[in-house]
Protein backbone atom coordinates (compact mmCIF):
# COMPACT_ATOMS: atom_id res chain seq x y z
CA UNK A 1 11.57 -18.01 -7.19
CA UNK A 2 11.31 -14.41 -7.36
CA UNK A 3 8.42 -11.92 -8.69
CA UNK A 4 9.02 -9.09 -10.45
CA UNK A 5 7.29 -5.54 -10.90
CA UNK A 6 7.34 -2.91 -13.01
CA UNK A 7 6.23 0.53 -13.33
CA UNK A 8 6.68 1.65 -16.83
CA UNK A 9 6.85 5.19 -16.95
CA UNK A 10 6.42 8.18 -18.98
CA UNK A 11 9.94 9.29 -18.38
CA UNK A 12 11.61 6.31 -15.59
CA UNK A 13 10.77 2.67 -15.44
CA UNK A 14 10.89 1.18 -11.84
CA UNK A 15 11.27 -2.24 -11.15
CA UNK A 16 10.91 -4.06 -7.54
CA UNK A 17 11.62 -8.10 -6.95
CA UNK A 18 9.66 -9.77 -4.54
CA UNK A 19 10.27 -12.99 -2.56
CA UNK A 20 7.45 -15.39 -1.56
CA UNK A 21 6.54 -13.36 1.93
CA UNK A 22 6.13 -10.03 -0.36
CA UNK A 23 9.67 -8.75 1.00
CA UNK A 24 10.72 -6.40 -1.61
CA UNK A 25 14.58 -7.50 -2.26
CA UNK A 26 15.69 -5.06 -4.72
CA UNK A 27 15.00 -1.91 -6.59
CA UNK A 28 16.05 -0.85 -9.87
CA UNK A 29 15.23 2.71 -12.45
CA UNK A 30 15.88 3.18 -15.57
CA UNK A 31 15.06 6.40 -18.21
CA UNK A 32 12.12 5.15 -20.48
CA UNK A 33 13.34 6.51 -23.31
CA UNK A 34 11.48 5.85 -26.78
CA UNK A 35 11.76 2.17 -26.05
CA UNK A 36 9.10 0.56 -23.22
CA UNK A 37 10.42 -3.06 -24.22
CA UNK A 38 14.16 -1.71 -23.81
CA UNK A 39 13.60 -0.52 -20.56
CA UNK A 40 11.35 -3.23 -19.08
CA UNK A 41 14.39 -5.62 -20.58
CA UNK A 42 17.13 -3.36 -18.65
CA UNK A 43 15.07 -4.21 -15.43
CA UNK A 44 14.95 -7.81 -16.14
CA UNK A 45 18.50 -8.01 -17.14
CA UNK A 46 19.49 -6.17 -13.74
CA UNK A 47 17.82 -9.13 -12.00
CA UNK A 48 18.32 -11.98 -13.17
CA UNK A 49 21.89 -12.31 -12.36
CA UNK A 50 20.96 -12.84 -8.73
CA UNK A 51 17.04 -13.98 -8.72
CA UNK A 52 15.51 -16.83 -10.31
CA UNK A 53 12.55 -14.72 -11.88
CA UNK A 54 9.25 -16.19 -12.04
CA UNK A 55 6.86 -15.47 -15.17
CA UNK A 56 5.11 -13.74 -15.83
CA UNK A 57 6.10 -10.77 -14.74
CA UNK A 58 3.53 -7.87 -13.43
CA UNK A 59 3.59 -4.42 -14.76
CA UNK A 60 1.66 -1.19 -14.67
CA UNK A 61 1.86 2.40 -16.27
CA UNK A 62 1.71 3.64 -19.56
CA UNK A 63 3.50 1.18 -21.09
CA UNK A 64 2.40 -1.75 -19.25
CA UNK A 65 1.40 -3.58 -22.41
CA UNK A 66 4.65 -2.88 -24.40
CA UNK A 67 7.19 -6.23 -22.89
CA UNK A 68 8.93 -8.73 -25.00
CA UNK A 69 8.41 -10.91 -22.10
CA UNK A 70 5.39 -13.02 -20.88
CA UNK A 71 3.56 -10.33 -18.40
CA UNK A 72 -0.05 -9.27 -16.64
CA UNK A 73 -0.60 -5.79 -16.84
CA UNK A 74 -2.14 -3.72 -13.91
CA UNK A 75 -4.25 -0.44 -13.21
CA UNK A 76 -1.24 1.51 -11.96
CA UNK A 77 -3.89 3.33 -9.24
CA UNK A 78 -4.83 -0.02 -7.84
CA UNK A 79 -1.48 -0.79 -7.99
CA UNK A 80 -0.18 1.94 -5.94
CA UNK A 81 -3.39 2.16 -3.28
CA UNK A 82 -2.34 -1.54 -2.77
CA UNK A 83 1.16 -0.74 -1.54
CA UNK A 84 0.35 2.26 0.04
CA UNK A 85 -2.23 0.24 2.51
CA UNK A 86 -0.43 -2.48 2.75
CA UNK A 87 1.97 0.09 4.47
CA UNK A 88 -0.01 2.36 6.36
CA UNK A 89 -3.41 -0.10 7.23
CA UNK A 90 -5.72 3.05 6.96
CA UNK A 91 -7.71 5.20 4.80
CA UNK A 92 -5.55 8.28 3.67
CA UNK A 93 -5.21 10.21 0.23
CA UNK A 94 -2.31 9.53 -1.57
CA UNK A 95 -0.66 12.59 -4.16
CA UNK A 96 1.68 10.75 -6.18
CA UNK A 97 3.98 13.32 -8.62
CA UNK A 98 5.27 11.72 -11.53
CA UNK A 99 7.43 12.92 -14.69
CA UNK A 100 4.32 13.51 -17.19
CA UNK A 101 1.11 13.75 -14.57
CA UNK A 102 -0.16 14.56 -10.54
CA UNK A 103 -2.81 11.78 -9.65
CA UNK A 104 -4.41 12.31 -6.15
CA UNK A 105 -6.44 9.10 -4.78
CA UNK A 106 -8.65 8.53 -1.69
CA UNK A 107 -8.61 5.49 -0.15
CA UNK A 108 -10.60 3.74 2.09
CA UNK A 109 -10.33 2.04 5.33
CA UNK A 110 -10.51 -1.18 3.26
CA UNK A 111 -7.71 0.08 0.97
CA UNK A 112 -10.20 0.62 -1.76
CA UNK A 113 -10.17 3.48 -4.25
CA UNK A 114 -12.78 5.89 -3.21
CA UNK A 115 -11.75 8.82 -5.77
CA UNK A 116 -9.20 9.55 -7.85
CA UNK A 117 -8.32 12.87 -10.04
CA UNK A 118 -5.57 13.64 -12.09
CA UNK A 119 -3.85 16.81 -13.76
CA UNK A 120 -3.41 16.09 -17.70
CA UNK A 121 -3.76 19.19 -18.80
CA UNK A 122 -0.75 20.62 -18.41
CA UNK A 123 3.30 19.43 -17.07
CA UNK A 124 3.23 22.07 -14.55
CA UNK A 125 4.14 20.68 -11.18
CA UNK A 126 5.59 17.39 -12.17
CA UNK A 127 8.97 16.10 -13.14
CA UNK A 128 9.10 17.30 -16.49
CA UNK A 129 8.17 21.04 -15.12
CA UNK A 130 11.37 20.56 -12.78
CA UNK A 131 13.59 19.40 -15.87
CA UNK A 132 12.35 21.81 -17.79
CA UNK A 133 13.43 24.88 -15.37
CA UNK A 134 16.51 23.27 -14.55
CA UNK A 135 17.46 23.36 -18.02
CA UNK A 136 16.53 27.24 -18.57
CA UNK A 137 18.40 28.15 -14.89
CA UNK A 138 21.59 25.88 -16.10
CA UNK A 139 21.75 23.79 -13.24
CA UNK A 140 21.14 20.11 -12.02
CA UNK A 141 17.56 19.01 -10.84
CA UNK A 142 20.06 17.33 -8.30
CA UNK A 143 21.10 20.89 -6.79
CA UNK A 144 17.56 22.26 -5.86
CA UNK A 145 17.41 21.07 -2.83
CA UNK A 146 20.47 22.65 -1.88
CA UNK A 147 19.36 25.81 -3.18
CA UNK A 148 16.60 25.77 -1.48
CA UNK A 149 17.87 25.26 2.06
CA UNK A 150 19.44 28.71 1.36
CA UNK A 151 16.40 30.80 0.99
CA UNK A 152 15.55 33.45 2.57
CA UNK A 153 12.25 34.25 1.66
CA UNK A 154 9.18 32.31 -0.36
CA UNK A 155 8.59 33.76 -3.90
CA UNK A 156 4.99 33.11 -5.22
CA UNK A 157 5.26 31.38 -8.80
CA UNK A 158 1.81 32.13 -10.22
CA UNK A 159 1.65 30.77 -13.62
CA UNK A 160 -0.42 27.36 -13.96
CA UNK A 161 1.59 26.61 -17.52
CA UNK A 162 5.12 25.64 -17.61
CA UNK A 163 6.15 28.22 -20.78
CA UNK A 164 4.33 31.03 -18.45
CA UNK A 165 6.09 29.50 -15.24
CA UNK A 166 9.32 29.95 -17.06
CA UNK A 167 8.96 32.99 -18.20
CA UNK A 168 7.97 34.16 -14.92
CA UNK A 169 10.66 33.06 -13.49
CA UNK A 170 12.87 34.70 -15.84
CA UNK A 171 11.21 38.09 -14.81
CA UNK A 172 12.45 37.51 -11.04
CA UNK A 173 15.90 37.19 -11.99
CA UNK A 174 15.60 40.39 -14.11
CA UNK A 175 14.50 41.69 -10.92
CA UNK A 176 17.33 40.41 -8.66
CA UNK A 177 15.16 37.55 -7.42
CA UNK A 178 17.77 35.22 -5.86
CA UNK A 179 17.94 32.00 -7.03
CA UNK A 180 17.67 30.13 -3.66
CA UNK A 181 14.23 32.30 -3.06
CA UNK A 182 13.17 31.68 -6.48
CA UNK A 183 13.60 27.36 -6.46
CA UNK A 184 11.96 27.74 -2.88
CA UNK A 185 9.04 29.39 -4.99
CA UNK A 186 9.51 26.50 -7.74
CA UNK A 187 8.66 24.13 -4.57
CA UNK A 188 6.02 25.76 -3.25
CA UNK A 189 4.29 25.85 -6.76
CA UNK A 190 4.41 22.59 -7.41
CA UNK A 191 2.91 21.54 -3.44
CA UNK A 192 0.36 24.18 -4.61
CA UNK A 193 -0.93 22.95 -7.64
CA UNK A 194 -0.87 19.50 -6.09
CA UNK A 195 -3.04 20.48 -3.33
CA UNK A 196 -5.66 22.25 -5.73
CA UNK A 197 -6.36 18.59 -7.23
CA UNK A 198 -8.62 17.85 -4.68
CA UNK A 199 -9.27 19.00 -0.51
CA UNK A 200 -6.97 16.86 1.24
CA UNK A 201 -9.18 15.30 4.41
CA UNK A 202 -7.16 12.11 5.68
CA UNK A 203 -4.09 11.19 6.35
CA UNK A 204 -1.57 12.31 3.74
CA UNK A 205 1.15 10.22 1.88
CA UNK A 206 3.02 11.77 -0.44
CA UNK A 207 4.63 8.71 -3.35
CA UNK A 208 6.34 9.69 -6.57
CA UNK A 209 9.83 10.19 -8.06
CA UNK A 210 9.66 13.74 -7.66
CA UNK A 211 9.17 13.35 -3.54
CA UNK A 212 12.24 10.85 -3.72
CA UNK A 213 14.59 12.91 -5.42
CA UNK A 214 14.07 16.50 -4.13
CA UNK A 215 13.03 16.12 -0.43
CA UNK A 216 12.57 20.20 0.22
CA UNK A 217 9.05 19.02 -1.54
CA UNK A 218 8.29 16.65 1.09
CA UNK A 219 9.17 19.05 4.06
CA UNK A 220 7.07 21.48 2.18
CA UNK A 221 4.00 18.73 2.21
CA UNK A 222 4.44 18.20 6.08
CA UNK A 223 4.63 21.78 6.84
CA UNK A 224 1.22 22.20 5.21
CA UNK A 225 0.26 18.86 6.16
CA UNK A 226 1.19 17.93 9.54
CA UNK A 227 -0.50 14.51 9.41
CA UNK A 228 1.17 12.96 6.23
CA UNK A 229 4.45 10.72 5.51
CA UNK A 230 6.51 9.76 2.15
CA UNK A 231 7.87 6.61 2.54
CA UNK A 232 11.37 5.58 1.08
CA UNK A 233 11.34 3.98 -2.05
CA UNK A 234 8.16 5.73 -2.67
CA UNK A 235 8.69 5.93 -6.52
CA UNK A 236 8.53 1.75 -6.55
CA UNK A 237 5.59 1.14 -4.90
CA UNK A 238 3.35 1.37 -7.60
CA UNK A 239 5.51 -1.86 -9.37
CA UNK A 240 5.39 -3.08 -5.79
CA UNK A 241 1.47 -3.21 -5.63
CA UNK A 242 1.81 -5.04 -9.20
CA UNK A 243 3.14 -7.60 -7.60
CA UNK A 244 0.52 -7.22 -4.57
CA UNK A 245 -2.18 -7.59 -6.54
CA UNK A 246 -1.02 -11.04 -8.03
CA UNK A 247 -0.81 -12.71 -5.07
């Protein structure tokens, strides 16, 4: 039998089943929605086709109590320090970039928690704040990237809210900003504003669904950060240390 994992989500839901020598054998997203049980259900149902699902199942994130299903929910920042040791085998800091919230964590060389800080107070420099400009410029999330690679130049964003941000960045196109220079500038904001959660000591692993989607962010990490890695899949390893921790 198979376990499963999931990371319910402000805005995705990430599922990861497990065999019995902690192999992860598949991955699975969804959009949360309105719905936590929907979505949690719409990784089940993806499953069970092909695994024999063993209950309950393990789940962390915000809605992490909201299944239909028999379940054990999980600290998602355990949950994620588990993986991300059981990976790497050291002490590092981990900046994970979600759709709602930033969380930086320290962990020790025992894979323990050591400190942990998060940015609540405002959507700037997650995946909402990426959405969000998208929207205004008219173009994909998807297409960043390749903007991006184009630019010629860095453009400073310095507003720490995503209305000011926006209306910023409305400004530089006024001012025949290109756009390639201005989404390099969107990157660069959002490694910045990471980076000011806490001073960044150890070794460095970036983890989120912002990181797997739009890699320019992850260049952007290393090029500050020579020591540091984002492993693929980095978005499931949260739902992956669910399962972890359940041993």
């Amino acid at each position: 039998m198979y376990r499963l994992g999931i990371d319910l989500g402000s805005s995705y839901t990430k599922g990861v089943v497990v065999d019995e020598n902690d192999l992860v054998c598949g991955y699975f997203c969804v959009k949360t929605g309105y719905n936590f049980p929907t979505a949690a259900k719409k990784i089940i149902d993806n499953f069970t086709p092909d695994f024999e699902i063993k209950y309950p199942v393990y789940t962390c994130g915000y809605g992490r109590e909201q299944l239909d299903v028999p379940f054990i929910p999980n600290s998602e920042i355990i949950a994620l320090s588990k993986a991300v040791f059981k990976k790497y085998e050291r002490k590092c800091s981990i900046i994970d970039i979600g759709g709602q919230d930033t969380k930086y964590i320290k962990i020790n060389d025992l894979g323990q928690v050591d400190k942990f800080k998060m940015n609540r107070k405002c959507a700037a420099g997650t995946g909402s704040f990426l959405e969000e400009i998208a929207f205004r410029l008219d173009i994909a999330p998807s297409e960043f990237t390749r903007f991006a690679e184009q630019a010629t130049e860095e453009v400073r964003i310095n507003s720490f809210c995503t209305v000011f941000a926006i209306s910023e960045i409305i400004g530089l196109i006024k001012n025949g900003i290109s756009l390639p220079n201005i989404i390099i500038g969107i990157y660069n904001s959002i490694v910045v504003r990471c980076i000011e959660l806490s001073p960044l000591e150890d070794y460095l692993v970036i983890t989120g669904g912002l990181p797997d989607t739009h890699p320019m962010i992850v260049k952007l990490f290393k090029k500050a950060f020579i020591n540091s890695d984002s492993p693929e899949h980095s978005q499931f390893l949260a739902a992956y240390g669910c399962v972890l921790l359940n041993r």
